[in-house]
C-alpha atoms as a PDB file:
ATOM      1  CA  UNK A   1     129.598 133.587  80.536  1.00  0.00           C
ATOM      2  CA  UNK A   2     129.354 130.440  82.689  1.00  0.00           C
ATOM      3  CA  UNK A   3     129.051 127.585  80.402  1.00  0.00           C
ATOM      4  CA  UNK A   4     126.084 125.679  80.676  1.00  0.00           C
ATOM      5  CA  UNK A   5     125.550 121.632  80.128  1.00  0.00           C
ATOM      6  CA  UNK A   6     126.239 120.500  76.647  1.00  0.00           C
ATOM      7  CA  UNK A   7     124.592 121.816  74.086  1.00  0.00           C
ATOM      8  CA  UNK A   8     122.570 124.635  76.082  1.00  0.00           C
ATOM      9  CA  UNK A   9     125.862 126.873  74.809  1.00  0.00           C
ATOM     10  CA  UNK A  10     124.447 126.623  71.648  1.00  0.00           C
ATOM     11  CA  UNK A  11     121.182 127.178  71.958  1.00  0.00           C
ATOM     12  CA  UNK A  12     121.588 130.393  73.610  1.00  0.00           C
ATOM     13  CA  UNK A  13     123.806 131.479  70.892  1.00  0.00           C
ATOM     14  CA  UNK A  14     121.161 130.224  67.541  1.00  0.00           C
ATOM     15  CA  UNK A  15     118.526 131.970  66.920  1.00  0.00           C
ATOM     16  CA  UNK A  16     115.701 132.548  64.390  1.00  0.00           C
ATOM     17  CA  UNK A  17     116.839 134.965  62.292  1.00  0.00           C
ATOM     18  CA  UNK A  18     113.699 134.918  59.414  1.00  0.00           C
ATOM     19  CA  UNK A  19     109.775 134.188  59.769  1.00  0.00           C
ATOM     20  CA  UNK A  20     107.957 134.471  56.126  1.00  0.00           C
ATOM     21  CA  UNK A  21     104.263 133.795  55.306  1.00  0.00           C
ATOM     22  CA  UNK A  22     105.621 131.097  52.379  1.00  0.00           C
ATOM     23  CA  UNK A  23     108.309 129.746  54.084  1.00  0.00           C
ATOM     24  CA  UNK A  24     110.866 129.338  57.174  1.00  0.00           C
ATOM     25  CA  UNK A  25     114.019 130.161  56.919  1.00  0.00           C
ATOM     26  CA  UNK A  26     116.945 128.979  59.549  1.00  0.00           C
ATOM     27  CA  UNK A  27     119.576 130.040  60.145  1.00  0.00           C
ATOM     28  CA  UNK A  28     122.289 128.047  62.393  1.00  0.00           C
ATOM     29  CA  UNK A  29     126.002 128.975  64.090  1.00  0.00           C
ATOM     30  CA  UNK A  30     128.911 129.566  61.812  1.00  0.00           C
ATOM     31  CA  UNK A  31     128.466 129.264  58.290  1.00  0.00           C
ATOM     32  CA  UNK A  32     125.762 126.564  58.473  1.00  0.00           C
ATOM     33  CA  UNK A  33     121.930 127.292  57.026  1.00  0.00           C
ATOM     34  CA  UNK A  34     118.705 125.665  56.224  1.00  0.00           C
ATOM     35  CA  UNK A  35     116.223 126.671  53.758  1.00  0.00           C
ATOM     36  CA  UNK A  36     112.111 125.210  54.707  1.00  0.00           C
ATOM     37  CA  UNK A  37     109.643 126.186  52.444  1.00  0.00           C
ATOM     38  CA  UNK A  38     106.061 125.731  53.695  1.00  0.00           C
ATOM     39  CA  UNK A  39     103.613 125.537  50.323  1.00  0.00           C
ATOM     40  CA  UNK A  40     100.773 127.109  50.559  1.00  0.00           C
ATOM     41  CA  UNK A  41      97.076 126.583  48.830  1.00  0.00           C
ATOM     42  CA  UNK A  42      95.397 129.320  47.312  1.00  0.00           C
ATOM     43  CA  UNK A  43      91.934 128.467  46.988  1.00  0.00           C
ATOM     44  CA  UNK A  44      90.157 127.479  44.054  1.00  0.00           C
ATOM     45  CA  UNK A  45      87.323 130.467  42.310  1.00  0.00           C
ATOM     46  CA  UNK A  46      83.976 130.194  43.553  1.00  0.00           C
ATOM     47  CA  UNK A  47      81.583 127.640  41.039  1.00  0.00           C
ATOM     48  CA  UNK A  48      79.309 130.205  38.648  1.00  0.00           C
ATOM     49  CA  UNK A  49      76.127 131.185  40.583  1.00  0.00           C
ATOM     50  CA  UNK A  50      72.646 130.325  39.327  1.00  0.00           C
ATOM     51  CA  UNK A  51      72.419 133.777  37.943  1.00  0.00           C
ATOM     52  CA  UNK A  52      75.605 133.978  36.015  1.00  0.00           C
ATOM     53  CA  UNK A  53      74.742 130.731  34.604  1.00  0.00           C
ATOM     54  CA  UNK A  54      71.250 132.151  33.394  1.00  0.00           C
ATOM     55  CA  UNK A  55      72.851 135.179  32.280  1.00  0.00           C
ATOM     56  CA  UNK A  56      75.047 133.002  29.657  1.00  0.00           C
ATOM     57  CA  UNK A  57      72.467 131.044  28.633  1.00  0.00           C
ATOM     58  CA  UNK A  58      70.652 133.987  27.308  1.00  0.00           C
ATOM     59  CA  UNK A  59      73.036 135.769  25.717  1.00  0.00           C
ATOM     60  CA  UNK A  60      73.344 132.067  23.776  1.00  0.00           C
ATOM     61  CA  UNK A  61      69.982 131.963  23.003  1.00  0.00           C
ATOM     62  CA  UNK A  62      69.809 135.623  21.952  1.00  0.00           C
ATOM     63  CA  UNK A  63      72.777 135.118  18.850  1.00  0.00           C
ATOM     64  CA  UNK A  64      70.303 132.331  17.649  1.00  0.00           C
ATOM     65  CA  UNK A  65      69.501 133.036  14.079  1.00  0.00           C
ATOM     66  CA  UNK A  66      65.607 133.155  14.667  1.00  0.00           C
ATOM     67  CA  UNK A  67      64.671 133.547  10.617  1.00  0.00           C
ATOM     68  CA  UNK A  68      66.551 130.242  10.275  1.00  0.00           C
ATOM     69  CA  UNK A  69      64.448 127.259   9.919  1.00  0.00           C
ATOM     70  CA  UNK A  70      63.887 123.988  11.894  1.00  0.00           C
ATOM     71  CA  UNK A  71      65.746 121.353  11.280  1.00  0.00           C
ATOM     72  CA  UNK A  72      64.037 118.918  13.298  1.00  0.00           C
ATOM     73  CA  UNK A  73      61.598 116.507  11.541  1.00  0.00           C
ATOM     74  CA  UNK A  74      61.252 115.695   7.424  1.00  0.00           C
ATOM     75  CA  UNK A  75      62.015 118.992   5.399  1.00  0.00           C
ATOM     76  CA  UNK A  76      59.079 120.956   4.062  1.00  0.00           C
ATOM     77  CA  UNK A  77      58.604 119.728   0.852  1.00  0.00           C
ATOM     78  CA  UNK A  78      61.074 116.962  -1.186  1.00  0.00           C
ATOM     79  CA  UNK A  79      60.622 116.887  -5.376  1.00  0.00           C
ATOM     80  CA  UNK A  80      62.457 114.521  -7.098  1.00  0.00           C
ATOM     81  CA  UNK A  81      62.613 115.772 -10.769  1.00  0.00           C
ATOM     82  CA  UNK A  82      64.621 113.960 -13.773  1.00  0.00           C
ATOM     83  CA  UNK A  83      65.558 115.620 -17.488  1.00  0.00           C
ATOM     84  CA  UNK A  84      65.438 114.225 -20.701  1.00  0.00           C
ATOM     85  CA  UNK A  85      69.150 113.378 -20.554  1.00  0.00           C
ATOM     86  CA  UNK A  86      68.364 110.959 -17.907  1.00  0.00           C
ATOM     87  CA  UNK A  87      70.252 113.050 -15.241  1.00  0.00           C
ATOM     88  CA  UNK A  88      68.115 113.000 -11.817  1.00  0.00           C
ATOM     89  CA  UNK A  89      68.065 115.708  -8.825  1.00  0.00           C
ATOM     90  CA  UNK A  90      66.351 115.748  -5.636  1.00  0.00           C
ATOM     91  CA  UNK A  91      65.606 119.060  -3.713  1.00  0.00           C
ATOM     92  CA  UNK A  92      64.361 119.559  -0.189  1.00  0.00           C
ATOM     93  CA  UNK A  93      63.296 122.890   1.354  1.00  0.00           C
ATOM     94  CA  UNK A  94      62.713 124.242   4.964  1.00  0.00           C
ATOM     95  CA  UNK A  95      61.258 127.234   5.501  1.00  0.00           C
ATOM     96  CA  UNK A  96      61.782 129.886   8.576  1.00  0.00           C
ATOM     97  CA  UNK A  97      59.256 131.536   9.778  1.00  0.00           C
ATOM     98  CA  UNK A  98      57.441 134.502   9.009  1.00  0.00           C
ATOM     99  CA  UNK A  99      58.872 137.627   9.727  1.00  0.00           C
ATOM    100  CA  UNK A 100      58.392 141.167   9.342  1.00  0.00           C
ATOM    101  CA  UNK A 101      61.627 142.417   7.416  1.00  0.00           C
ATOM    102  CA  UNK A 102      63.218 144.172  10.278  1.00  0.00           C
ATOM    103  CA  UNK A 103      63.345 140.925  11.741  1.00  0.00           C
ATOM    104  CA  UNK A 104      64.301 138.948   9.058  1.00  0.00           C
ATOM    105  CA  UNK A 105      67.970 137.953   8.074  1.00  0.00           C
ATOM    106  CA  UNK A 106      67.569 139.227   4.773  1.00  0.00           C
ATOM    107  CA  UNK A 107      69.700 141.553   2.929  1.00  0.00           C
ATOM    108  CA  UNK A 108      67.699 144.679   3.903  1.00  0.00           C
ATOM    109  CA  UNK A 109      69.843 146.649   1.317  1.00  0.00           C
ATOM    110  CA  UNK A 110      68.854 144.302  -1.603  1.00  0.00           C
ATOM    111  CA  UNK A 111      65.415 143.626  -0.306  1.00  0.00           C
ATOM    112  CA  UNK A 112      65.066 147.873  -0.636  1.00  0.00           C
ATOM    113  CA  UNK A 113      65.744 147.500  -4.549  1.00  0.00           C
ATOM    114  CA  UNK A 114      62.182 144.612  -4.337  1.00  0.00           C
ATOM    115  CA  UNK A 115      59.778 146.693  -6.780  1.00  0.00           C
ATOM    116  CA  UNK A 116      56.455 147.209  -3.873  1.00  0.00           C
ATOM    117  CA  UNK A 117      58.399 146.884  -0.600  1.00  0.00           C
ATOM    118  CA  UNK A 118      57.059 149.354   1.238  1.00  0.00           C
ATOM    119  CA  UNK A 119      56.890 147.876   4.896  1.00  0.00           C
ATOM    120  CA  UNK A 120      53.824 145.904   4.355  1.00  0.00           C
ATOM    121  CA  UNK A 121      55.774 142.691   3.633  1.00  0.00           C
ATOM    122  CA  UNK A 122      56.454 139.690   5.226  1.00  0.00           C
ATOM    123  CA  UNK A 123      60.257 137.405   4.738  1.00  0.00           C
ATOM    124  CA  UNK A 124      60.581 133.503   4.802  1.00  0.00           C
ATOM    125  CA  UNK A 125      63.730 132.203   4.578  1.00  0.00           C
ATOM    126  CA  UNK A 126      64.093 129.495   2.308  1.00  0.00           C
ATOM    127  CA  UNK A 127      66.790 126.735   2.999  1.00  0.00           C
ATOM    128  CA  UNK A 128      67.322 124.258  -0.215  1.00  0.00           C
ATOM    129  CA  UNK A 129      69.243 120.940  -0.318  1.00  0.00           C
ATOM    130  CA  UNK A 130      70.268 120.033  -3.977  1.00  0.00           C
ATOM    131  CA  UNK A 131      71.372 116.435  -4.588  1.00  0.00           C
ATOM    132  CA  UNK A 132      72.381 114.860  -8.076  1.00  0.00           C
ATOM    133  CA  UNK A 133      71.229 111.137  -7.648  1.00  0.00           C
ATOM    134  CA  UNK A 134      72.384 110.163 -11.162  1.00  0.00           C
ATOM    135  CA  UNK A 135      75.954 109.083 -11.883  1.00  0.00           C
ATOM    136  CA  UNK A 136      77.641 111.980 -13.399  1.00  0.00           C
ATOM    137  CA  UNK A 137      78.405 115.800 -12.355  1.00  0.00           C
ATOM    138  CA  UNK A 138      76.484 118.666 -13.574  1.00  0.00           C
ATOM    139  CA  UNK A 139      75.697 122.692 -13.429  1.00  0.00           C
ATOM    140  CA  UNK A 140      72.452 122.732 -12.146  1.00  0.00           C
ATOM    141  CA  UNK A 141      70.301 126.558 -11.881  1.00  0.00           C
ATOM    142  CA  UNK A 142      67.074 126.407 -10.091  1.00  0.00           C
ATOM    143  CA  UNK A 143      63.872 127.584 -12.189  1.00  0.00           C
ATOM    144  CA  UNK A 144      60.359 128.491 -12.355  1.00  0.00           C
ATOM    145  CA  UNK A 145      59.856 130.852  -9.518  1.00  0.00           C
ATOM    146  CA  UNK A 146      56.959 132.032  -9.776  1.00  0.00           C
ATOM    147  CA  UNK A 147      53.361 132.557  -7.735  1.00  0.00           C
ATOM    148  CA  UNK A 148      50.514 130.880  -8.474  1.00  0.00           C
ATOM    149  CA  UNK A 149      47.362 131.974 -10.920  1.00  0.00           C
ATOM    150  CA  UNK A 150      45.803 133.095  -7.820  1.00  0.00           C
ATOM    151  CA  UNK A 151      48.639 134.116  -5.504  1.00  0.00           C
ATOM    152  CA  UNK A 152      49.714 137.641  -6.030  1.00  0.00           C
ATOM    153  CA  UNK A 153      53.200 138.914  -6.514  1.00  0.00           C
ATOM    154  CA  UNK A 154      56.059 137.323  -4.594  1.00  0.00           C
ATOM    155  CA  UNK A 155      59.707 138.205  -4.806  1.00  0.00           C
ATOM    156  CA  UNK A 156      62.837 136.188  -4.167  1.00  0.00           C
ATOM    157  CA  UNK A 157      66.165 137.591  -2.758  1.00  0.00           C
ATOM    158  CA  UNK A 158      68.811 135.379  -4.016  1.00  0.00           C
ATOM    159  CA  UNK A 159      72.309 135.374  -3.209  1.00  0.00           C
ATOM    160  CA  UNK A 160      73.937 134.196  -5.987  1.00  0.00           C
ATOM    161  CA  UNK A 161      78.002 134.059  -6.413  1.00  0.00           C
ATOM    162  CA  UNK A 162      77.989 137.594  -8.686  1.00  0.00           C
ATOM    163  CA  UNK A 163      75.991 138.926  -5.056  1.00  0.00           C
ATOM    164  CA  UNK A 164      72.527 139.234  -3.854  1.00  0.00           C
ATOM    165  CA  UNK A 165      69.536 140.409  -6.099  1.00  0.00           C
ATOM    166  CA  UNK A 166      65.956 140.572  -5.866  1.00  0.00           C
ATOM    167  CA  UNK A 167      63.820 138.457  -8.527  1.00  0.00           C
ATOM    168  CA  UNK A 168      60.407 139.675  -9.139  1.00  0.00           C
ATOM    169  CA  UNK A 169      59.135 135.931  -9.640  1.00  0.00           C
ATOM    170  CA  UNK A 170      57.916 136.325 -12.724  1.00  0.00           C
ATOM    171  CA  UNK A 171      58.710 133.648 -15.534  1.00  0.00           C
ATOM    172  CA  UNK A 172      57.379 136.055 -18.215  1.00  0.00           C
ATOM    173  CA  UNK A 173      60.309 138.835 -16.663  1.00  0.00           C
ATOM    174  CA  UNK A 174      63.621 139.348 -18.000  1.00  0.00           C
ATOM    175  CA  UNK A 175      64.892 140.460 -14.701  1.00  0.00           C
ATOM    176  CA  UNK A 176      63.621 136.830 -12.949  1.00  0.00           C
ATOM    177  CA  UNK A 177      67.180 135.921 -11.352  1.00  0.00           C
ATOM    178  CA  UNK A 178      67.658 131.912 -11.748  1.00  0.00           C
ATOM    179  CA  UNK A 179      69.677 130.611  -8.603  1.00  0.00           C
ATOM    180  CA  UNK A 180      72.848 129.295  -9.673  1.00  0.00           C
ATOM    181  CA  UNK A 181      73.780 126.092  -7.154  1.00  0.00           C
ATOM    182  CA  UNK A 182      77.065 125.395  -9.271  1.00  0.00           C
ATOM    183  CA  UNK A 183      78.696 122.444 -10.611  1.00  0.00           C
ATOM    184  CA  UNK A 184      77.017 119.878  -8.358  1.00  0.00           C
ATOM    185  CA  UNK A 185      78.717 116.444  -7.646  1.00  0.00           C
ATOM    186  CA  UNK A 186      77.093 112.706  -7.573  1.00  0.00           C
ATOM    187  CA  UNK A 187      75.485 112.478  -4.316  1.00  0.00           C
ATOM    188  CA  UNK A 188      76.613 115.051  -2.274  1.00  0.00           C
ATOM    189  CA  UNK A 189      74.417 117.361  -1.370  1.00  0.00           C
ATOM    190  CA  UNK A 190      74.530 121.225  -1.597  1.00  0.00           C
ATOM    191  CA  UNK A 191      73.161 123.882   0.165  1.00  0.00           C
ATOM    192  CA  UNK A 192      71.317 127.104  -0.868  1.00  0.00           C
ATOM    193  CA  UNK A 193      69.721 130.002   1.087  1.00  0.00           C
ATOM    194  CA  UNK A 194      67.077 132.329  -0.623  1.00  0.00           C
ATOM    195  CA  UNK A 195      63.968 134.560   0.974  1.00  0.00           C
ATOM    196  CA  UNK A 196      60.674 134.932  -0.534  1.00  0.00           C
ATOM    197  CA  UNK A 197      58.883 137.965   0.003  1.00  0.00           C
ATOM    198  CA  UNK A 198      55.232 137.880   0.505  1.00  0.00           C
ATOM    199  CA  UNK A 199      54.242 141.789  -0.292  1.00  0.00           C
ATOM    200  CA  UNK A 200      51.469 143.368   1.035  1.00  0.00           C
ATOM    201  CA  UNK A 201      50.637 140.751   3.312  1.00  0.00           C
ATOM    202  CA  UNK A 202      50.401 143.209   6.852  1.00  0.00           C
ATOM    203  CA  UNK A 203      47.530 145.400   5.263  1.00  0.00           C
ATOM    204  CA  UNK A 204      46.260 148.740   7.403  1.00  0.00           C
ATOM    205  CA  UNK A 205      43.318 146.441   8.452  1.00  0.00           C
ATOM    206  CA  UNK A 206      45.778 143.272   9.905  1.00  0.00           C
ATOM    207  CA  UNK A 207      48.802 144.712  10.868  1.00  0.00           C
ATOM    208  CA  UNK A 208      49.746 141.145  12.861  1.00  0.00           C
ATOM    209  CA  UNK A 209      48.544 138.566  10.556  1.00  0.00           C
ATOM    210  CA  UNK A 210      47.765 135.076  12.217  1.00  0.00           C
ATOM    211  CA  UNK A 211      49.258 132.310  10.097  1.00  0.00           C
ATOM    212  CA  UNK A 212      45.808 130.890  10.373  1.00  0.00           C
ATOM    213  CA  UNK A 213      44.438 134.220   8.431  1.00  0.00           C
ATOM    214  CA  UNK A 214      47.527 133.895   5.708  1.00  0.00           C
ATOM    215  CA  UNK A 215      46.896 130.458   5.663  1.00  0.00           C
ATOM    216  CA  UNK A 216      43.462 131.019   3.731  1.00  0.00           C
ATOM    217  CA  UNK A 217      45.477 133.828   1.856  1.00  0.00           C
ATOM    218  CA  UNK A 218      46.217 130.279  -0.779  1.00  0.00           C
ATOM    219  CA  UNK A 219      49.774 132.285  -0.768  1.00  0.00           C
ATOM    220  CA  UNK A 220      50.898 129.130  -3.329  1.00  0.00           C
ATOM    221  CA  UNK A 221      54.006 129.148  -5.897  1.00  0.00           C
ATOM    222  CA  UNK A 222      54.972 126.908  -8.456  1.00  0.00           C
ATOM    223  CA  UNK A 223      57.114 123.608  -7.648  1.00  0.00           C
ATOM    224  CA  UNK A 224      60.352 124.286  -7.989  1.00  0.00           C
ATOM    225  CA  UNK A 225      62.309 123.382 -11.593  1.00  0.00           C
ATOM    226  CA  UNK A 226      65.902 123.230 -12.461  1.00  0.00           C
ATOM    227  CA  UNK A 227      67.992 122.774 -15.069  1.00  0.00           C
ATOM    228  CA  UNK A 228      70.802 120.710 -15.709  1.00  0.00           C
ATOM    229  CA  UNK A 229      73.650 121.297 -17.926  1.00  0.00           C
ATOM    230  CA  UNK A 230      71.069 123.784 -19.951  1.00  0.00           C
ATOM    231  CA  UNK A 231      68.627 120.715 -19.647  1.00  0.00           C
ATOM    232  CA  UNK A 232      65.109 121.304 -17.817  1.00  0.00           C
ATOM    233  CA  UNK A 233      64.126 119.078 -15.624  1.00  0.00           C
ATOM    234  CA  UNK A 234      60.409 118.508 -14.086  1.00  0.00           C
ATOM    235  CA  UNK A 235      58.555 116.284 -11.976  1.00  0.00           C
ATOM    236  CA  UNK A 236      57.465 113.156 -13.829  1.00  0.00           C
ATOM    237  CA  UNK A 237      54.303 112.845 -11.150  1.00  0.00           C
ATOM    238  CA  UNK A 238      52.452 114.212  -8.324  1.00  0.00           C
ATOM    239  CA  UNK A 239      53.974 111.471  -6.149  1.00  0.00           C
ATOM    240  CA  UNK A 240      57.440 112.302  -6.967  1.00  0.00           C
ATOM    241  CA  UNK A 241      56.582 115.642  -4.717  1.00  0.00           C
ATOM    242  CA  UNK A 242      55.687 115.085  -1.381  1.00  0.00           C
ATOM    243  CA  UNK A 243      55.851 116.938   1.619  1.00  0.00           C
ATOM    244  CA  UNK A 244      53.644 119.072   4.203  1.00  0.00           C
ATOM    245  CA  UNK A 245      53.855 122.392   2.250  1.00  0.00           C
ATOM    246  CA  UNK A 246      52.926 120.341  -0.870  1.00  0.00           C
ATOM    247  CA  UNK A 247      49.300 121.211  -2.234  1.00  0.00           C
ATOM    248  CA  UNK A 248      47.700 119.706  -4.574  1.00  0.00           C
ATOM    249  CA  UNK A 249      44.241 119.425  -6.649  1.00  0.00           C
ATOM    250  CA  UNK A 250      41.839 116.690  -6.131  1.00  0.00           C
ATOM    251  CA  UNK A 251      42.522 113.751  -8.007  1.00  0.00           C
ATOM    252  CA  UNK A 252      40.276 113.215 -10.726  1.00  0.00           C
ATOM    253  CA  UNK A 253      40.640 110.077 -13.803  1.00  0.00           C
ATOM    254  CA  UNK A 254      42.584 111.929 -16.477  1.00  0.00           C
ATOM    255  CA  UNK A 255      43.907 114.928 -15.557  1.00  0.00           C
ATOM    256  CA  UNK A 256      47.534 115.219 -14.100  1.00  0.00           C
ATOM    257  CA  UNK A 257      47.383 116.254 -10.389  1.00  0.00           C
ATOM    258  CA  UNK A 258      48.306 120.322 -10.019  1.00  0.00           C
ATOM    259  CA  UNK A 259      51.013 120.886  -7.164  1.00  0.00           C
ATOM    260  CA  UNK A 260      51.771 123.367  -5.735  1.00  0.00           C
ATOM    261  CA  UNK A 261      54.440 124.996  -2.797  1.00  0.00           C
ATOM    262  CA  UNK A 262      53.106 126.417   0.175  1.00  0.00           C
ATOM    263  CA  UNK A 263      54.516 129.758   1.666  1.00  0.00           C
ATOM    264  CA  UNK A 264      52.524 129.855   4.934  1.00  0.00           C
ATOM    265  CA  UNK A 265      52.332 126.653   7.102  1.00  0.00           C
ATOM    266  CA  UNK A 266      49.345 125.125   8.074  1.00  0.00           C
ATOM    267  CA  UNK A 267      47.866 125.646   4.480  1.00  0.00           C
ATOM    268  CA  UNK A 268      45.287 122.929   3.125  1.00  0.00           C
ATOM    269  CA  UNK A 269      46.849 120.279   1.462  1.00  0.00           C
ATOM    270  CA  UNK A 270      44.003 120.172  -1.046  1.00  0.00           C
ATOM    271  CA  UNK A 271      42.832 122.623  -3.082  1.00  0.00           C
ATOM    272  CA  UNK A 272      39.101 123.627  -2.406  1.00  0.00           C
ATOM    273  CA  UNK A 273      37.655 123.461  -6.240  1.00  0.00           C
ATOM    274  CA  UNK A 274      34.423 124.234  -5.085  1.00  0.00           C
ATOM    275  CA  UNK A 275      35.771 127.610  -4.034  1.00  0.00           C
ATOM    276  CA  UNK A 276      35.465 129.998  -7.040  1.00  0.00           C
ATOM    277  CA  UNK A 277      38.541 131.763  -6.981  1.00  0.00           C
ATOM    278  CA  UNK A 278      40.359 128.420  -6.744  1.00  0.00           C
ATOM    279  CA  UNK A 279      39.138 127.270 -10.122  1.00  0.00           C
ATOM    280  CA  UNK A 280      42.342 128.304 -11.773  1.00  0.00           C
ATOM    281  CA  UNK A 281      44.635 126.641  -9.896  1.00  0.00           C
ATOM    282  CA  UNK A 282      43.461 123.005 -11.397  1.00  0.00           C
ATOM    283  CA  UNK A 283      43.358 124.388 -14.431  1.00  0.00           C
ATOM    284  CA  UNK A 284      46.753 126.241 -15.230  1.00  0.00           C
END
């Protein structure tokens, strides 16, 4: 071959020997080489759509507990109650809504074993705060569950550490379970679930029952007692309960206020005692 000028010689006798997608690779005369690599950018996933956002968002809202209660705003009803041995407890209660007891979050099984369930009934979950505001510890049990002298039966389903049974509400009962909270520290505050069972409150005649219509129903149970350390405690006054599912009896010069719990929101705060078949309820 005729050599060329300088350096065409080698050009002639180089080549490129490699061509890649992720790199270049170079190869010169002799034993010389070059490695290039040329990075390359793999483009980032696409940003959720609207619809796979909306998608999420409801499978979110569908694992929401709906039996649970609100927790916005003041609780339900609030009773501060004291025993003889000085000891002082304050208990707070939210209530779920109303629900039929396939909807509910209640232990169907142990809700079976409720003497009168029979499909008719309708589930509130109750959730309780317990706080000892005195200075020393204490086993506290709640007590007196039990309907009003005008309210018909009610059950509660309590879960309580030996498991969950069904309470027929009943002071006068044997079988009445008494929630067991535990040994309860100074000023911390302990939670409790329990349902109450309103039977025979979907009847053939009102198989969707309006609040408003259960409302008038004066579904009403006793406040709430405890004891502590085997010492019964009660509520010194009508002020020391206060809340919107609190009911009382008109205040008259003399005679300790009746309260009462309400099951069903949006009942009348006052009693009616012109009403005939509310006369025992001032008068228990």
């Amino acid at each position: 071959m005729t050599p060329d000028r300088p350096g065409r010689t080698v050009v002639r006798h180089c080549g490129l020997l490699a061509l890649g997608v992720a790199g270049l690779l170079l190869t010169g005369c002799g034993s010389a080489s070059t490695t290039r690599t040329i990075a390359v950018t793999v483009p980032a996933p696409p940003a959720p759509t609207t619809a796979t956002s909306h998608a999420a968002t409801a499978a979110t809202l569908s694992a929401v507990d709906k039996a649970a209660p609100s927790l916005h705003g003041p609780p339900d009803f609030i009773l501060n109650e004291s025993a003889q041995s000085g000891d002082k407890l304050k208990l707070e209660g939210r209530f779920g809504p109303l629900l039929p007891a396939g909807e509910s979050d209640v232990d169907q099984n142990v809700l079976a074993g409720c003497s009168g369930v029979d499909g008719g009934e309708l589930i509130a979950r109750l959730d309780l705060t317990a706080t000892i505001e005195s200075g020393l510890s204490a086993h506290v049990t709640l007590a007196n569950l039990s309907p009003s002298a005008v309210t018909q039966r009610v059950d509660f389903v309590i879960d309580n550490s030996g498991g969950p049974t069904c309470s027929s509400g009943d002071e006068s009962s044997e079988e009445a379970a008494n929630p067991d909270l535990g040994t309860l520290q100074p000023h911390e505050p302990h939670d409790f679930t329990m349902w109450v069972v309103l039977p025979d409150a979907i009847t053939p005649n009102d198989l969707h029952p309006s609040t408003v219509t259960l409302a008038h129903g004066q579904w009403l149970i006793h406040l709430l007692g405890a004891r502590i350390d085997n010492s019964p405690t009660g509520v010194p006054s009508a002020q020391a309960a206060t809340g919107r599912r609190i009911v009382t009896c008109p205040v008259e010069a003399g005679v300790y206020q009746e309260a009462y719990i309400a099951l069903v929101s949006g009942t009348p705060q006052t009693i009616n005692t012109s009403d005939p078949k509310n006369e025992l309820l001032c008068r228990e």
